[in-house]
Protein backbone atom coordinates (compact mmCIF):
# COMPACT_ATOMS: atom_id res chain seq x y z
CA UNK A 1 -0.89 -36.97 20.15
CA UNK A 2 1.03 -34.22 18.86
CA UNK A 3 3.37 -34.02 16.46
CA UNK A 4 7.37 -35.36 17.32
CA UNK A 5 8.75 -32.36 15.46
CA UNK A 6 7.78 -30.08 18.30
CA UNK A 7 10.02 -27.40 16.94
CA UNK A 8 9.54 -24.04 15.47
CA UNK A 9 12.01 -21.97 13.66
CA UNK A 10 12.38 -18.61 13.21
CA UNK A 11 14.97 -17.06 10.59
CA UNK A 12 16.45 -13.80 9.39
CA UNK A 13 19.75 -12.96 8.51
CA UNK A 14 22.29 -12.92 11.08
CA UNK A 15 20.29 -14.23 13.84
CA UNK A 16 20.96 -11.06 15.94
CA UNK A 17 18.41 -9.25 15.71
CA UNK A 18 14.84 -10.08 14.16
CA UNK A 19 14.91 -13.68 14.34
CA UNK A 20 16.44 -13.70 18.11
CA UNK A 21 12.71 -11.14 19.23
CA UNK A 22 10.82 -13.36 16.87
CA UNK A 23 11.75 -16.42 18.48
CA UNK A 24 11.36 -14.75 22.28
CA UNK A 25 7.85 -12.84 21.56
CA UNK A 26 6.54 -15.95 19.71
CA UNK A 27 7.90 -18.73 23.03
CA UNK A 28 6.38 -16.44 25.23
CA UNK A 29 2.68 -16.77 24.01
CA UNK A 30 3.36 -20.09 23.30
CA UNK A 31 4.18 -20.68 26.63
CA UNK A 32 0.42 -19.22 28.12
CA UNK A 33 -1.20 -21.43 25.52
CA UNK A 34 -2.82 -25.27 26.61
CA UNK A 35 -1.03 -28.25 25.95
CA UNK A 36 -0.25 -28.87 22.90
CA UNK A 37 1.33 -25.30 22.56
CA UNK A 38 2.91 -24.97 24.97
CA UNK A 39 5.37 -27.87 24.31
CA UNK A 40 7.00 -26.39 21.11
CA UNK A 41 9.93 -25.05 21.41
CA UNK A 42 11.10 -22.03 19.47
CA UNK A 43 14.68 -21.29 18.12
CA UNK A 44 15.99 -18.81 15.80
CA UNK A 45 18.65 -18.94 13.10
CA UNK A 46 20.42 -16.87 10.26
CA UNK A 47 20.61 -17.60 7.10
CA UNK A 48 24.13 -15.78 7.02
CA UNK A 49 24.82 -15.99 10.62
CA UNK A 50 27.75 -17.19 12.10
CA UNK A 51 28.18 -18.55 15.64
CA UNK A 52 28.18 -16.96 19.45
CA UNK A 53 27.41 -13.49 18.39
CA UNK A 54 25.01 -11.73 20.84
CA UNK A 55 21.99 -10.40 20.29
CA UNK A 56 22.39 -6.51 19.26
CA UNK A 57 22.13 -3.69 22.00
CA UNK A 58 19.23 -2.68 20.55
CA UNK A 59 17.24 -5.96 20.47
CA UNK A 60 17.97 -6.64 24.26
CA UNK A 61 16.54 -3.03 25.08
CA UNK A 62 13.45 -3.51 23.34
CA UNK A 63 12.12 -7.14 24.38
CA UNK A 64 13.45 -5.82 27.90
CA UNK A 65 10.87 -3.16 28.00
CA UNK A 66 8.20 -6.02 27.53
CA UNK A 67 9.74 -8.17 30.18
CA UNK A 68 11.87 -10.48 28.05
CA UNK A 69 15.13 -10.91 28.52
CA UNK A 70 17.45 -11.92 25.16
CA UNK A 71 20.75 -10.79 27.21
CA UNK A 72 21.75 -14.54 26.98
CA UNK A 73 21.04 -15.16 23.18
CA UNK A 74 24.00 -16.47 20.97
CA UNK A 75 23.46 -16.51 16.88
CA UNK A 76 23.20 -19.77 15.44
CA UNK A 77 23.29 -20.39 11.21
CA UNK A 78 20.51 -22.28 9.84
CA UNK A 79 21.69 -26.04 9.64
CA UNK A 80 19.87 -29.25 8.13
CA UNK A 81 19.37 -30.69 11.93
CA UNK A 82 17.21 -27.88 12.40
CA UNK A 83 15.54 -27.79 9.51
CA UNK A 84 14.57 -31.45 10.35
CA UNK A 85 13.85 -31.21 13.52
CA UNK A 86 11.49 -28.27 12.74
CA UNK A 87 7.52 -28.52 12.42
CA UNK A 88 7.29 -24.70 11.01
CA UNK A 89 9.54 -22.49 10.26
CA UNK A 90 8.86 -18.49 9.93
CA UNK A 91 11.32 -16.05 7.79
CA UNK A 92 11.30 -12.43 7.81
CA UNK A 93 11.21 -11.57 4.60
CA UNK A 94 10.77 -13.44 1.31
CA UNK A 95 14.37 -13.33 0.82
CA UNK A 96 15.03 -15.49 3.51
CA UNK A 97 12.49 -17.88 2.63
CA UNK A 98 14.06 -17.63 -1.43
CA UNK A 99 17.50 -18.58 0.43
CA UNK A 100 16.19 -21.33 2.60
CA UNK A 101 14.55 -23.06 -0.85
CA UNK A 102 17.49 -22.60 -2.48
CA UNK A 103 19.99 -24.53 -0.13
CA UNK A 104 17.61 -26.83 1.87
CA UNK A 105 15.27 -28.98 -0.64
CA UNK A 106 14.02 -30.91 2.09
CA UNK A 107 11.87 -28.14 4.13
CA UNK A 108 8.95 -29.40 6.14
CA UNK A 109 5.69 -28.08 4.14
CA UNK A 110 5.04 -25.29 6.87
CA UNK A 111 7.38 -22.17 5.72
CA UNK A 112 5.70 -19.18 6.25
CA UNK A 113 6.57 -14.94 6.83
CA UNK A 114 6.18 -14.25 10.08
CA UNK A 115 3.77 -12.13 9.22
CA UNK A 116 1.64 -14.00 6.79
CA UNK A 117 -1.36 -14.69 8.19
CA UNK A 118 -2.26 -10.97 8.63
CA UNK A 119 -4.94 -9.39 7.25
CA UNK A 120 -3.72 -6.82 5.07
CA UNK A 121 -0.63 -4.71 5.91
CA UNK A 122 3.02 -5.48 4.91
CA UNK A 123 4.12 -8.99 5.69
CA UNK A 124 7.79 -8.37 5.58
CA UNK A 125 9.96 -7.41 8.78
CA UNK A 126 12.49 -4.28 7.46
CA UNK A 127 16.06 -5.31 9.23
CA UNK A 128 16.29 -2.96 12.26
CA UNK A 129 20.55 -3.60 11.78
CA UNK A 130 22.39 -0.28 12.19
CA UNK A 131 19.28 1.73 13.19
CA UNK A 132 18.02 3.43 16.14
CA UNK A 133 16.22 2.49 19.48
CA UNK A 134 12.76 3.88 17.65
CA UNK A 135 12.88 1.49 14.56
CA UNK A 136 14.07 -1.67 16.96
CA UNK A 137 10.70 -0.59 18.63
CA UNK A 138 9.06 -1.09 15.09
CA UNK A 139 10.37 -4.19 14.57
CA UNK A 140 9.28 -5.37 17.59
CA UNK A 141 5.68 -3.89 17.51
CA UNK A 142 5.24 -5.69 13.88
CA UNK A 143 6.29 -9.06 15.22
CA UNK A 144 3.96 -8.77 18.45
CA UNK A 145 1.21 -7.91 16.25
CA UNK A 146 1.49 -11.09 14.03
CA UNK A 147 1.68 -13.18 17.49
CA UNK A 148 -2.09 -13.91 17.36
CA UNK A 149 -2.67 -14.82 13.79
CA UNK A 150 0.92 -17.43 13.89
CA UNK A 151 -0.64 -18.99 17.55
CA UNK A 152 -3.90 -19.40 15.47
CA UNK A 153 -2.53 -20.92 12.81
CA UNK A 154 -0.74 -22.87 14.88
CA UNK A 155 -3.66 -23.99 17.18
CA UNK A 156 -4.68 -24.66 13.91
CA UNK A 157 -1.92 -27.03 12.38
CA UNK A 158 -0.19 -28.79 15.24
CA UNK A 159 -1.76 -31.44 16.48
């Protein structure tokens, strides 16, 4: 039987930009997975984030070129319900993670990067805030590339 917490968390800042594509790339091959994978249930949050903001112009244009749509996103800050609701949780950087330890004692024992479980390479995710189309589409290229090795570890983990 799999496990009741049945969520995963992604986190970055302001929820507005990383952790909102995170959260969509990483649902979406969840969602092609078997059973149990495809009943967890992503979310993103910010560790500075505030409520209702949208997901930036930037963010929606990219994941819309791979056939996702974040139009309808709204930031969210990282509370304690979802922290113990959540079976894994990813950060961005090790900042985030740093933060996260720092105010919530409690975390479940899966907090990972994002892009930890790649061979190699950098595993933190540069803020794309205030930059162009071109380094949204880097953002978004590094988090689809770490989709394979999160589902594994996931397969892995949950069940």
């Amino acid at each position: 039987m799999a496990n009741e917490r049945n969520l995963i968390l992604t986190i970055c800042t302001g929820n507005t930009c990383r952790s909102p594509m995170a959260e969509k790339l990483l649902q979406h091959a969840l969602n092609a997975e078997e059973a149990p994978l495809n009943n967890l249930v992503v979310a993103s949050a910010g560790v500075a984030a505030g409520y209702s903001a949208p997901a930036s112009r930037n963010s929606v244009a990219v994941l819309d070129k791979v056939k996702i749509d974040l139009s309808r996103h709204k930031s969210q800050p990282v509370t304690t319900d979802l922290i113990d609701r959540a079976f894994a949780i990813f950060g961005m950087t090790d900042s985030h993670l740093d933060t996260l330890k720092h105010y919530y004692p409690q975390l479940p024992e899966r907090v990972h990067l994002y892009r930890e479980f790649i061979e190699g390479g950098d595993d933190q995710i540069p803020d794309p805030f205030g930059g162009n189309y071109d380094e949204y589409v880097a953002c978004r290229d590094s988090m689809i590339e770490a989709i394979p090795s999160l589902v594994a570890y996931l397969k892995k983990e949950y069940k």
